[in-house]
Protein backbone atom coordinates (compact mmCIF):
# COMPACT_ATOMS: atom_id res chain seq x y z
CA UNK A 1 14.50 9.38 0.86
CA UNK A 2 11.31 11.23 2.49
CA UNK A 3 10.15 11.81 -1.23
CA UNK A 4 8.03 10.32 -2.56
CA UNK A 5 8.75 8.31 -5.90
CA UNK A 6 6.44 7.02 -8.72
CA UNK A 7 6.14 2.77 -8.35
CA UNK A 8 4.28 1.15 -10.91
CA UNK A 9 1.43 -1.17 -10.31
CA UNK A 10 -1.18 -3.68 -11.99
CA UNK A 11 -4.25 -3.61 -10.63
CA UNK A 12 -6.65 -5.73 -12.22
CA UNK A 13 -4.46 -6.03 -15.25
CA UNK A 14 -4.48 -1.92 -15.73
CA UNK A 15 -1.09 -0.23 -15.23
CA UNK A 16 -1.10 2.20 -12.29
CA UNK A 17 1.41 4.59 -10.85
CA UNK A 18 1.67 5.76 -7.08
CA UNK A 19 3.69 8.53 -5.44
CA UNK A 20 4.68 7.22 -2.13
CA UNK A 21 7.92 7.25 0.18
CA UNK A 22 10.77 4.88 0.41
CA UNK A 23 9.70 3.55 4.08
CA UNK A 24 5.90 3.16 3.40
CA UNK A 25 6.33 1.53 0.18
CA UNK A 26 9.25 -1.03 2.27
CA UNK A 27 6.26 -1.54 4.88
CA UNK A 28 3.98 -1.83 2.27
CA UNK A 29 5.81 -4.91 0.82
CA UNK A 30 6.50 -6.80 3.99
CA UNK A 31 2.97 -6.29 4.55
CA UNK A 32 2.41 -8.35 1.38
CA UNK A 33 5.27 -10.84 2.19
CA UNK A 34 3.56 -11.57 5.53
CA UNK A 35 -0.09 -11.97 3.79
CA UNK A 36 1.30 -13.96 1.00
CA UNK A 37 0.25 -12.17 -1.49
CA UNK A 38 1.90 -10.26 -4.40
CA UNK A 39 2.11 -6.56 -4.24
CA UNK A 40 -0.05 -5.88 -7.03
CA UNK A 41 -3.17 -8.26 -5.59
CA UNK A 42 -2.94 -6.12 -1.84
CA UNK A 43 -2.69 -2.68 -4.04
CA UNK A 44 -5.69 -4.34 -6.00
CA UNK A 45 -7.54 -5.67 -2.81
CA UNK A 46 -7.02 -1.36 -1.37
CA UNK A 47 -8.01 -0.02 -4.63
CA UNK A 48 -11.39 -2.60 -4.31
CA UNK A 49 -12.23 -0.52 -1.10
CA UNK A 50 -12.46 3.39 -1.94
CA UNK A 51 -14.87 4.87 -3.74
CA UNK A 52 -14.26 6.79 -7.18
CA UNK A 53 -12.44 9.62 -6.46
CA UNK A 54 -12.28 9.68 -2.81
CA UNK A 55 -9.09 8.81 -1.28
CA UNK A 56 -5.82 8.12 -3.24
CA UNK A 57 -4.10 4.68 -3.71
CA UNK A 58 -1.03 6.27 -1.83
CA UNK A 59 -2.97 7.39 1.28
CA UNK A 60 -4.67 4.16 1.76
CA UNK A 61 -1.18 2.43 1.37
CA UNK A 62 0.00 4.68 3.96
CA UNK A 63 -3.15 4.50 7.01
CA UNK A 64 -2.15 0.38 6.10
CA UNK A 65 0.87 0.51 6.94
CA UNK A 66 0.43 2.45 9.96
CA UNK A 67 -2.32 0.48 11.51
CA UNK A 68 -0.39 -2.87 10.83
CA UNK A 69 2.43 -1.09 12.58
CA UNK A 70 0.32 0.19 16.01
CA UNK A 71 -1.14 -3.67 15.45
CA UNK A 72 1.94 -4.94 16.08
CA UNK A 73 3.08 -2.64 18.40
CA UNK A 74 -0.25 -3.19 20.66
CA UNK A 75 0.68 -7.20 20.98
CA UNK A 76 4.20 -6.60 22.75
């Protein structure tokens, strides 16, 4: 789906929602897989990096996703 949907989140042990698409949130997880870490601590490790009320969880979810992508892309 090019939707997004609500997934829930603990960050820091607070509950969390964020509104983000099927194929960033899939990226988003193998992005955790490969760190090995759990989703929750890289949403929490994001979350440590914006200021209040600048950018949204989601969008910094998303710009990760797509610079670990080009990353990868750049070393083939």
């Amino acid at each position: 789906s090019t939707k997004p949907k609500k997934r829930s989140l603990t960050l820091k042990g607070h509950r969390t929602s964020v509104s983000i698409e099927d194929k960033f949130w899939e990226e988003f997880c193998k992005i955790a897989y490969r760190k090995k870490v759990s989703v929750n601590e890289l949403a929490s490790e994001l979350d440590e990096t914006r200021e209040l009320n600048s950018v949204s969880l989601a969008s910094l979810i998303r710009n990760l996703v797509l610079a670990d992508l080009l990353k990868r892309v750049e070393e083939t």
